[in-house]
C-alpha atoms as a PDB file:
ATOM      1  CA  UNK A   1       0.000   0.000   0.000  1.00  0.00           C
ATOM      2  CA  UNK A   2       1.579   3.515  -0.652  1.00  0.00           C
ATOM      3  CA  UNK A   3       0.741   7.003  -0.482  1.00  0.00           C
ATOM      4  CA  UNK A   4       0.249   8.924  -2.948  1.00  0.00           C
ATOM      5  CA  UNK A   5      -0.964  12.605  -5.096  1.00  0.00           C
ATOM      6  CA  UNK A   6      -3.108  12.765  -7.617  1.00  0.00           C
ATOM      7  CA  UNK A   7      -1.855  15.310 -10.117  1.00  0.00           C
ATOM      8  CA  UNK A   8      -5.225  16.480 -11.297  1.00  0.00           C
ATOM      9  CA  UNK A   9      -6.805  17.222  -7.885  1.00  0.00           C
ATOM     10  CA  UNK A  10      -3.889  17.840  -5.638  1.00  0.00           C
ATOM     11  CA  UNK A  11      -5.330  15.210  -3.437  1.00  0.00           C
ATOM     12  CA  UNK A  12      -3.866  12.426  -1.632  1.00  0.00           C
ATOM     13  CA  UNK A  13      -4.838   9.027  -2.443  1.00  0.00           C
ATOM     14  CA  UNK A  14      -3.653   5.371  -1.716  1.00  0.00           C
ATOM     15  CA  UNK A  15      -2.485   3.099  -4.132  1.00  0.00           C
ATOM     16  CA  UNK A  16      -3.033  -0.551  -3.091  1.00  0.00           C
ATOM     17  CA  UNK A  17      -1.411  -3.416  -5.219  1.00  0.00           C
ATOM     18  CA  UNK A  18      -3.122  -6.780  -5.961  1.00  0.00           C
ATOM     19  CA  UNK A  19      -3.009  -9.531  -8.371  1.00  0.00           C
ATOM     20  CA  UNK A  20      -5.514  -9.987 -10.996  1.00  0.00           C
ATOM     21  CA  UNK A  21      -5.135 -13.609 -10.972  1.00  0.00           C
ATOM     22  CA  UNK A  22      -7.370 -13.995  -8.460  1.00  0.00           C
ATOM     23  CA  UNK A  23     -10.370 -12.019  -9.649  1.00  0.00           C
ATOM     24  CA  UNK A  24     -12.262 -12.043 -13.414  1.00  0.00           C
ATOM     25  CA  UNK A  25     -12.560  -9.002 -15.633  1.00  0.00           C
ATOM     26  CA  UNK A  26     -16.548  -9.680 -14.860  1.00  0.00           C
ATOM     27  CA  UNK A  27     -16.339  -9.608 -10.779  1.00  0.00           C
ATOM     28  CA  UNK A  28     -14.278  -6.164 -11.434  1.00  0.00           C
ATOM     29  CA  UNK A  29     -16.792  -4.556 -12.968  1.00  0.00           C
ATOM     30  CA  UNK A  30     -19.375  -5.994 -10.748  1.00  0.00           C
ATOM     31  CA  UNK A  31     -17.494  -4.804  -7.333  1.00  0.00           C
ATOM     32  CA  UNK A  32     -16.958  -1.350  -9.341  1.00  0.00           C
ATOM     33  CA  UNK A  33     -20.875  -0.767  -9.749  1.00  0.00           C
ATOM     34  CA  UNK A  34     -21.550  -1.494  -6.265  1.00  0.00           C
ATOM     35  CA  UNK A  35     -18.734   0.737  -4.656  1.00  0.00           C
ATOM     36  CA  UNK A  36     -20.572   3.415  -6.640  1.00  0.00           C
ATOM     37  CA  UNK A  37     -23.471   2.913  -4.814  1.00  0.00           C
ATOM     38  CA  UNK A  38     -22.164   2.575  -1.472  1.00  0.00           C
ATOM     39  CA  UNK A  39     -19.224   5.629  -1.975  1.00  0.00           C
ATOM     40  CA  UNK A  40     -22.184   7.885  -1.957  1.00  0.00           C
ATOM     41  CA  UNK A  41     -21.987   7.284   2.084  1.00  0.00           C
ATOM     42  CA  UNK A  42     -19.345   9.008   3.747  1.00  0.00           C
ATOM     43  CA  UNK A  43     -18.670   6.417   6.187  1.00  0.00           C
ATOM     44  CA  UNK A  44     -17.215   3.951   3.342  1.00  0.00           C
ATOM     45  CA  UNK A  45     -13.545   4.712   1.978  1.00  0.00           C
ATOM     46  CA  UNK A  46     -14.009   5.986  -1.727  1.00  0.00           C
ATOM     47  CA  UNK A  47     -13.010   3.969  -4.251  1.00  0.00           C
ATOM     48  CA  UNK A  48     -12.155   6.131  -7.204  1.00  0.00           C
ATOM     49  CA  UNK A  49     -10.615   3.456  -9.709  1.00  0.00           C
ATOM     50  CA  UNK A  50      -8.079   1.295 -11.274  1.00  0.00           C
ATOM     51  CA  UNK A  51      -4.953   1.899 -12.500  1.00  0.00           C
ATOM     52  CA  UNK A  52      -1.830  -0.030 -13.962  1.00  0.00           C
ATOM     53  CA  UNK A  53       2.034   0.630 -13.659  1.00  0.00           C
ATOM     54  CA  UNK A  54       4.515   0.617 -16.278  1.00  0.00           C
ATOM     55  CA  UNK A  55       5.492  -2.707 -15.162  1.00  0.00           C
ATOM     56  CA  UNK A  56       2.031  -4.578 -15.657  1.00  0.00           C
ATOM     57  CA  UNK A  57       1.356  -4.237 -12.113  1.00  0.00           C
ATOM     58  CA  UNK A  58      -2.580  -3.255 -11.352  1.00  0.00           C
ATOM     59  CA  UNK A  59      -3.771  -0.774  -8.088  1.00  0.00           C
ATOM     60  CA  UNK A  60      -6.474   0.284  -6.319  1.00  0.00           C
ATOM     61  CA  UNK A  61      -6.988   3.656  -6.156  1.00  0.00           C
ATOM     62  CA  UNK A  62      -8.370   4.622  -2.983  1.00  0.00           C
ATOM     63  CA  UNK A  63      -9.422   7.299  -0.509  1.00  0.00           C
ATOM     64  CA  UNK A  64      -6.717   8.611   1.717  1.00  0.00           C
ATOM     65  CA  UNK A  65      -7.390   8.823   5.548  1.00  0.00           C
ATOM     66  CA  UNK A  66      -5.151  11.047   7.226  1.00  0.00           C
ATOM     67  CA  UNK A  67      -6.188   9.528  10.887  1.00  0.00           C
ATOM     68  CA  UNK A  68      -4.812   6.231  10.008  1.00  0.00           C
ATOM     69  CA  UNK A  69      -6.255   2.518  10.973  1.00  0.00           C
ATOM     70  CA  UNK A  70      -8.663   2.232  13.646  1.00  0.00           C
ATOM     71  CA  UNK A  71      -6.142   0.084  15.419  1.00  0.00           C
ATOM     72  CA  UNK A  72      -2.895   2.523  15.086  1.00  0.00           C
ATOM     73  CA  UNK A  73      -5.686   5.383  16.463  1.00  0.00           C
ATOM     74  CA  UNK A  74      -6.336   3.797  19.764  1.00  0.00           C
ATOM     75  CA  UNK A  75      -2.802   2.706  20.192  1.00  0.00           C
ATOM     76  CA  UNK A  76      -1.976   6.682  20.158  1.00  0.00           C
ATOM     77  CA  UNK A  77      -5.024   8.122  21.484  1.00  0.00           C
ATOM     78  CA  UNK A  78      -6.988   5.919  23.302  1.00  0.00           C
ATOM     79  CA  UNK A  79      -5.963   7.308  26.815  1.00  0.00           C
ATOM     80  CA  UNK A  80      -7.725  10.701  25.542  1.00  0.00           C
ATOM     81  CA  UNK A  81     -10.857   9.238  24.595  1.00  0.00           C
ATOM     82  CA  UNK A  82     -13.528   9.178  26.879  1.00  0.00           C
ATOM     83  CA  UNK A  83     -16.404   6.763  26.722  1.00  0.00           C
ATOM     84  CA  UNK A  84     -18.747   9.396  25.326  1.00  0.00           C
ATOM     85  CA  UNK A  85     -15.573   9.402  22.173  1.00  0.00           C
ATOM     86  CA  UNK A  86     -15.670   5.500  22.145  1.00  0.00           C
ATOM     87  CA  UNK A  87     -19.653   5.009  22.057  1.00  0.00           C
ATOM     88  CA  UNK A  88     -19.723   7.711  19.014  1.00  0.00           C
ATOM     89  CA  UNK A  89     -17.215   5.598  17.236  1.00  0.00           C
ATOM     90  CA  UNK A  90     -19.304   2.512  17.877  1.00  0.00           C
ATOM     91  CA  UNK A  91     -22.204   4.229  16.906  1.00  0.00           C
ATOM     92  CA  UNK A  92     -20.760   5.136  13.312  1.00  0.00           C
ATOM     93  CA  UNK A  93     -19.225   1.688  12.680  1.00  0.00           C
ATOM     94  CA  UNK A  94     -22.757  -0.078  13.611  1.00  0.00           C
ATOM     95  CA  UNK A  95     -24.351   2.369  11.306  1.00  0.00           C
ATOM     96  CA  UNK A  96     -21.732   1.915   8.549  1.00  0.00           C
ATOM     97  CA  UNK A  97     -22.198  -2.210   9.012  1.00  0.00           C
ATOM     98  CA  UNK A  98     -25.957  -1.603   8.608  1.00  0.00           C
ATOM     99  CA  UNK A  99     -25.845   0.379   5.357  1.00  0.00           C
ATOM    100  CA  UNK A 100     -23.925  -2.218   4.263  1.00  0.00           C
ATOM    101  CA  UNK A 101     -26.237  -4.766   5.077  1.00  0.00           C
ATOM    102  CA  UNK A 102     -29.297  -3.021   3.634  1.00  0.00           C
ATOM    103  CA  UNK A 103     -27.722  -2.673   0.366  1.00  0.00           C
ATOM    104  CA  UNK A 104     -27.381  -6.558   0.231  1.00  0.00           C
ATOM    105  CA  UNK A 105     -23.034  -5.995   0.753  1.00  0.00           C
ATOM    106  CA  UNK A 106     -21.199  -8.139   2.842  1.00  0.00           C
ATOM    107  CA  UNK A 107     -18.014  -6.955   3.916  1.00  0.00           C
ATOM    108  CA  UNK A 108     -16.432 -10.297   5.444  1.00  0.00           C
ATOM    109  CA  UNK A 109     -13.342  -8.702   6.648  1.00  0.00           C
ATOM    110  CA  UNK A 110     -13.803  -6.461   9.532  1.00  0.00           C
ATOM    111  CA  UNK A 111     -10.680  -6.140  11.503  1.00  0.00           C
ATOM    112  CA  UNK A 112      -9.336  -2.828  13.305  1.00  0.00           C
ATOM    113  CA  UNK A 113      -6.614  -2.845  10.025  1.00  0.00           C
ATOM    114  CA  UNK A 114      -9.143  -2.015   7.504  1.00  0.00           C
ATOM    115  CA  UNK A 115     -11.017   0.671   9.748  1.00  0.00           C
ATOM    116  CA  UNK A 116     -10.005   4.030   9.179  1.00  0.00           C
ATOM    117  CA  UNK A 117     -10.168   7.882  11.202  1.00  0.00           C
ATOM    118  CA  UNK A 118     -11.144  10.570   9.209  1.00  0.00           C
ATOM    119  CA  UNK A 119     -11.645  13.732  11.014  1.00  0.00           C
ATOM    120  CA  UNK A 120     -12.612  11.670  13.741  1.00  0.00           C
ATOM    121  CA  UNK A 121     -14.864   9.177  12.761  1.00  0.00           C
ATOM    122  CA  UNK A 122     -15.242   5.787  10.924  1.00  0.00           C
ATOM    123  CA  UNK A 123     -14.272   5.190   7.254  1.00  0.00           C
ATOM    124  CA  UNK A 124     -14.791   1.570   6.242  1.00  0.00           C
ATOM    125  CA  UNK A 125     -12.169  -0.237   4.026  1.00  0.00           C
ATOM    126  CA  UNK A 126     -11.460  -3.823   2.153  1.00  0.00           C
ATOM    127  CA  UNK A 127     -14.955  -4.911   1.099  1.00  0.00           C
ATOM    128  CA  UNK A 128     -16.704  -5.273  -2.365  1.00  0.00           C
ATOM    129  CA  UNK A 129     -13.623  -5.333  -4.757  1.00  0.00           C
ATOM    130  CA  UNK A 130     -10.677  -5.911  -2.080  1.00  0.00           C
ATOM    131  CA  UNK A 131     -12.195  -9.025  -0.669  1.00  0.00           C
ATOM    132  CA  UNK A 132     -12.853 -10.259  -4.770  1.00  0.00           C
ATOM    133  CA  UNK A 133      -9.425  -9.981  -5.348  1.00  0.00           C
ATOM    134  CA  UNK A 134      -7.853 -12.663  -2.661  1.00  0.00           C
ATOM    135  CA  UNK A 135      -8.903 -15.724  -1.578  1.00  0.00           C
ATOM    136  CA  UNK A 136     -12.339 -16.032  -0.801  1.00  0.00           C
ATOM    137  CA  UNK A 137     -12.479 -18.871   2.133  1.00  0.00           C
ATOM    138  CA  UNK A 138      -8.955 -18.957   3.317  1.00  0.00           C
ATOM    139  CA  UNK A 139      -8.940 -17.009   6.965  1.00  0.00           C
ATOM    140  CA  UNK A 140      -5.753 -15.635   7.767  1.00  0.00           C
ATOM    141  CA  UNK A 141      -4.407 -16.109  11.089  1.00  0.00           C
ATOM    142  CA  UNK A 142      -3.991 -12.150  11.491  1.00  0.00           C
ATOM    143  CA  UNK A 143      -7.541 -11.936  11.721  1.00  0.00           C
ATOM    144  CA  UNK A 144      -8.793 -15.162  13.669  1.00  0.00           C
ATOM    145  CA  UNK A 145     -10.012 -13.311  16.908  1.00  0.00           C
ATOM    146  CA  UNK A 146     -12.466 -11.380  14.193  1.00  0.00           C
ATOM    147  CA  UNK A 147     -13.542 -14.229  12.323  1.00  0.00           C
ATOM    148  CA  UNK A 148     -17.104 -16.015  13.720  1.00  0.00           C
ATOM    149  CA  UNK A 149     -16.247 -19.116  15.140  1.00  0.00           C
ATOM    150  CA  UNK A 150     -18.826 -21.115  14.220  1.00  0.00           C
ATOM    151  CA  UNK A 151     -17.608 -20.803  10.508  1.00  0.00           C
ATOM    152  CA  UNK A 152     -14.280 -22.292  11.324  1.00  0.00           C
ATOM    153  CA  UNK A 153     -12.885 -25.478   9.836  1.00  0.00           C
ATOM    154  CA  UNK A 154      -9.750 -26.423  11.256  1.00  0.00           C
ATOM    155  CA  UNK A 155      -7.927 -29.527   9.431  1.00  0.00           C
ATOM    156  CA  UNK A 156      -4.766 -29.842  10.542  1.00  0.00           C
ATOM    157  CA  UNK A 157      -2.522 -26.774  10.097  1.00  0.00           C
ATOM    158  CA  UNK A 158      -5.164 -25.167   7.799  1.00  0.00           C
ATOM    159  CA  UNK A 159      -7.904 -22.894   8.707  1.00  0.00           C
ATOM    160  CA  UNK A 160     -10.796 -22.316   5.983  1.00  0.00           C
ATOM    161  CA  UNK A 161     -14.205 -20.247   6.721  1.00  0.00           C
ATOM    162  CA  UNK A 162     -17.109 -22.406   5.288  1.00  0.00           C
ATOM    163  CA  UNK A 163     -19.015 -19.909   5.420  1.00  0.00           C
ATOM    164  CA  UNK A 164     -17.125 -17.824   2.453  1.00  0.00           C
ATOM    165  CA  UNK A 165     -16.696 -21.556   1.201  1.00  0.00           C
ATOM    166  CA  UNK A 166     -20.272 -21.926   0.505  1.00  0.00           C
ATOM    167  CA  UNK A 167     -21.346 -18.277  -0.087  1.00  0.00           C
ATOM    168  CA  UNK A 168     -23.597 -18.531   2.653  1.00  0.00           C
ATOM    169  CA  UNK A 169     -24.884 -14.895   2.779  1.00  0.00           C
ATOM    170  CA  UNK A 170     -27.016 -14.378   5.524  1.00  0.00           C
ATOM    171  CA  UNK A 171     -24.221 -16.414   7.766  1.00  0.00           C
ATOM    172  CA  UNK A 172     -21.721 -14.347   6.141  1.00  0.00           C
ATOM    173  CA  UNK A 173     -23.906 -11.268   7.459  1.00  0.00           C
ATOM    174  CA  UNK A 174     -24.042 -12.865  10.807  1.00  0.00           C
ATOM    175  CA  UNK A 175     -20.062 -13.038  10.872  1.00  0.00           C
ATOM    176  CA  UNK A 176     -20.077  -9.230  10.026  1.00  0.00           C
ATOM    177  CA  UNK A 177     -22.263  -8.517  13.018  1.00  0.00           C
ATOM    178  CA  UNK A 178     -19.710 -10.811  15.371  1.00  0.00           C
ATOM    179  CA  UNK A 179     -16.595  -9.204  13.755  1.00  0.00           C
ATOM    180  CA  UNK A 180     -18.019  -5.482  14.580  1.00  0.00           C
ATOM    181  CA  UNK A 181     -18.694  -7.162  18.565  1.00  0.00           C
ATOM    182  CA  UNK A 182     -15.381  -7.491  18.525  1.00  0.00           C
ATOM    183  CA  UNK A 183     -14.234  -4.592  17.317  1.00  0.00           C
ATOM    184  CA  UNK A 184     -16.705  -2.800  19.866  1.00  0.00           C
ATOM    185  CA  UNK A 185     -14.566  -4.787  22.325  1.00  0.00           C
ATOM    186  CA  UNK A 186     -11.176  -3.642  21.075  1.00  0.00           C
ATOM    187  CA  UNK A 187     -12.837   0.134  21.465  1.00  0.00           C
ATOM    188  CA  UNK A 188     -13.368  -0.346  25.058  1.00  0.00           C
ATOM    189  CA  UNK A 189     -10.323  -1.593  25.779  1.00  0.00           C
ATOM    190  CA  UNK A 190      -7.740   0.129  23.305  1.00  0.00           C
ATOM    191  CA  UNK A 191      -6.035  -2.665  22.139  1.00  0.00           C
ATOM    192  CA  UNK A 192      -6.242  -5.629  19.692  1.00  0.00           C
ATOM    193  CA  UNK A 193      -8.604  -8.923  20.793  1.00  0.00           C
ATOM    194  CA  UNK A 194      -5.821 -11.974  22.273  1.00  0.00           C
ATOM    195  CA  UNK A 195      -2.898  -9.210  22.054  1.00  0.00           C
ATOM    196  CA  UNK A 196      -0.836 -11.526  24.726  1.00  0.00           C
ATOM    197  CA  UNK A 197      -1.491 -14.336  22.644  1.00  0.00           C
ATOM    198  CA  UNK A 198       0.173 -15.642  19.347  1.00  0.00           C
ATOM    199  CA  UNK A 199      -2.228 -15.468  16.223  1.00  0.00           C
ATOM    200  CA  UNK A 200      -2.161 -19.224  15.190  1.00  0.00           C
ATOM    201  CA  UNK A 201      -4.289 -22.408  14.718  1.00  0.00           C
ATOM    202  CA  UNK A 202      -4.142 -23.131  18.822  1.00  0.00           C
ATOM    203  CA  UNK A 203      -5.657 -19.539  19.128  1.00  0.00           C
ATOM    204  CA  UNK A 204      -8.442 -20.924  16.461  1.00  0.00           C
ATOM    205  CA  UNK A 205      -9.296 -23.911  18.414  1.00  0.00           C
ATOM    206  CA  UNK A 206      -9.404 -22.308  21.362  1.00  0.00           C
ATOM    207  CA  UNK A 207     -11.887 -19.483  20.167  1.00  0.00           C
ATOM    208  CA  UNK A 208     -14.381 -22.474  18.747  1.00  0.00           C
ATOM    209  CA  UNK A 209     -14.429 -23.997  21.743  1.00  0.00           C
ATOM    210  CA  UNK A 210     -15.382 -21.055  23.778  1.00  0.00           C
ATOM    211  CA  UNK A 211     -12.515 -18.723  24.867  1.00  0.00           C
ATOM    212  CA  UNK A 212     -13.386 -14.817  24.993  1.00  0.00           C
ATOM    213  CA  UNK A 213     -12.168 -11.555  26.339  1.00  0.00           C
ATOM    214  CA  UNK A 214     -12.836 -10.123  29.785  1.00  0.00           C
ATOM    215  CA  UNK A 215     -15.337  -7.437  29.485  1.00  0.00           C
ATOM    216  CA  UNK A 216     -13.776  -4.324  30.048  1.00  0.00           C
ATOM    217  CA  UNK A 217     -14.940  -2.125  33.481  1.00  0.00           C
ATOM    218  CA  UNK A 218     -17.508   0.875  32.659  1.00  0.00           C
ATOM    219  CA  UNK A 219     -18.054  -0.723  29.282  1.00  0.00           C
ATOM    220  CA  UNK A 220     -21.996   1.017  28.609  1.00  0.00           C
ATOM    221  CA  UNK A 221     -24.755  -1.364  29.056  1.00  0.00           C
ATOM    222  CA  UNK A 222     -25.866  -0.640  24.728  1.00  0.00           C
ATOM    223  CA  UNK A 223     -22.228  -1.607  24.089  1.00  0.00           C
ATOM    224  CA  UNK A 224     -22.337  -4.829  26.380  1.00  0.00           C
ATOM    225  CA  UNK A 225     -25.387  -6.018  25.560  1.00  0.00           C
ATOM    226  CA  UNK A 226     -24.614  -5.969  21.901  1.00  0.00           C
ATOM    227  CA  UNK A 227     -21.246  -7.814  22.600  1.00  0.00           C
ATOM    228  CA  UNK A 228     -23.098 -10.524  25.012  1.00  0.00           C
ATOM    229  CA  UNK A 229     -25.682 -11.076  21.826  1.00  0.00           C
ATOM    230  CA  UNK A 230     -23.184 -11.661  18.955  1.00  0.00           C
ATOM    231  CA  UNK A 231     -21.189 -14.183  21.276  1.00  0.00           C
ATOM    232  CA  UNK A 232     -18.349 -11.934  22.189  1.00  0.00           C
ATOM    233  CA  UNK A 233     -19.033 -12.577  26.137  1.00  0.00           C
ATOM    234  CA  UNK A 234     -21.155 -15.655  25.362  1.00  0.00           C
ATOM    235  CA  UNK A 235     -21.686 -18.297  22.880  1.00  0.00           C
ATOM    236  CA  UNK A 236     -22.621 -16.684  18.950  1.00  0.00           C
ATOM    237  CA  UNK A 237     -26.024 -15.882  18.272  1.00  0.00           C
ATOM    238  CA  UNK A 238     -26.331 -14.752  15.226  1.00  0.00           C
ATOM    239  CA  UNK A 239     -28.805 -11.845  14.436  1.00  0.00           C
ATOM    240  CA  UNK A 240     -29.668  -9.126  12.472  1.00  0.00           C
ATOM    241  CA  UNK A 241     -27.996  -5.712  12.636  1.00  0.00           C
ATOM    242  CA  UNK A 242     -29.351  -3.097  14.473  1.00  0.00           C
ATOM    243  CA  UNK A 243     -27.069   0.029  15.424  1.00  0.00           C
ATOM    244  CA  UNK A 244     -26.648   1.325  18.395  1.00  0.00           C
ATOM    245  CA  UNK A 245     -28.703   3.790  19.453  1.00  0.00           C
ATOM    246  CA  UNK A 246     -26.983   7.595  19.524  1.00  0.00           C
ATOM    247  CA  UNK A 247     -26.610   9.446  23.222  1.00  0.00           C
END
C-alpha cells in the first residue's frame, strides 16, 4: 500500500497493489458498480478506480485517511478518549455495518486494520472489490479473533471459513455482526482482541471452543449487551444488525 498525489486534484490518495489472478474481468466490474453505490456514504472509503504501472502491475486507487487505521488510532489516542468518544465511534461503525447490510453488501473482513479515522470518525475499508481480489475462504491467522467461530474449519494446520466456502450470505452477514462485537470490544479496551497471545491455529481452536475476552470495566450497558448477543461474552447468536442507538 503507498501514499500517494493525484496530479489532477492535488489530493492524496492510496495506491493498493493486488493480483488480478485472483479475480475475473466480470467480478471487477461488478465490485466497481456497487462501490458506486455505497461511496455515496461518507462512512465507506471511496473507491475512485483502477490503475496499472509501467510494469504490468494493477492498483487500487483509494481514498486517503489522514487519521490512520482504527487500530494505530487507539494505540496513540486511546488514553484521551472518553467513553462518550468511544460510544460515538461505535455508533458510526454499527451504522456503517448496517448500510452495508441493507444494500445486500457483505463486507467479510472487519478487523481494526481495515477501519479508518477521518476527522474523527469511521471510514470503512477492504470490502466489495478488495475481498474479490484474494482468496475467498482462506482465513488468515492475522484476523482469527475477528472471524465467527462457528464458521471455522480447522484440518490440521489449515484454517478455511465455510461460510465464504459456501457463499452462505445471511451467515456471512451474521459473521459481520460478530466481527463489529469485537471490534466494539477492542474500542473499550484500546487494544487488539488476544494481544498476549500468538495469532495461530491453537488460538483458532481455542476461540471455537469457547474462549473470549474479559469485558472491560464501565463498558456502557448498549455496548455490552450488543457484545453478550453476537457471542463476544457468550456463545454466537447470530442476528440481524441493528445500530446502536446515539446518546
Amino acid at each position: 500500500m503507498y501514499k500517494a498525489n493525484w496530479k489532477q486534484s492535488e489530493k492524496c490518495i492510496v495506491l493498493r497493489s493486488f493480483n488480478l489472478d485472483h479475480a475475473t474481468v466480470k467480478e471487477i466490474i461488478r465490485e466497481i458498480k456497487l462501490r458506486r453505490e455505497v461511496d455515496f456514504n461518507d462512512m465507506m472509503m471511496k473507491f475512485y478506480g483502477i490503475t496499472k504501472t509501467s510494469d504490468k502491475k494493477y492498483l487500487l486507487v483509494l481514498e486517503y485517511a489522514e487519521g490512520g487505521t482504527l487500530r494505530n488510532y487507539l494505540k496513540e489516542e486511546f488514553t484521551s478518549l472518553d467513553w462518550q468518544d468511544k460510544y460515538r465511534l461505535a455508533f458510526q461503525l454499527s451504522s456503517a455495518i448496517e448500510y452495508l447490510h441493507e444494500k445486500e453488501t457483505i463486507h467479510e473482513d472487519l478487523n481494526s486494520n481495515n477501519i479508518f479515522i477521518q476527522q474523527n470518525s469511521i471510514k470503512l475499508a477492504d470490502f466489495g472489490l478488495s475481498k474479490r481480489i484474494k482468496s475467498t475462504d482462506q482465513i488468515s491467522f492475522d484476523t482469527v479473533p475477528y472471524d465467527a467461530p462457528e464458521g471455522f474449519n480447522i484440518t490440521g494446520g489449515n484454517l478455511q471459513d465455510v461460510n465464504r466456502e459456501n457463499k452462505q450470505t445471511e451467515k456471512l452477514k451474521k459473521s459481520d455482526v460478530y466481527s463489529t462485537g469485537v471490534l466494539l470490544w477492542e474500542l473499550s479496551s484500546g487494544k487488539r482482541p488476544f494481544a498476549d497471545k500468538e495469532y495461530n491455529i491453537s488460538l483458532a481452536r481455542k476461540i471455537s471452543q469457547g474462549l473470549r475476552e474479559g469485558i472491560v470495566e464501565g463498558t456502557p450497558k448498549d455496548i455490552l449487551t450488543f457484545m453478550q448477543s453476537v457471542g463476544i461474552a457468550i456463545q454466537a447468536k447470530g442476528q440481524q444488525f441493528k445500530k446502536l442507538p446515539l446518546f
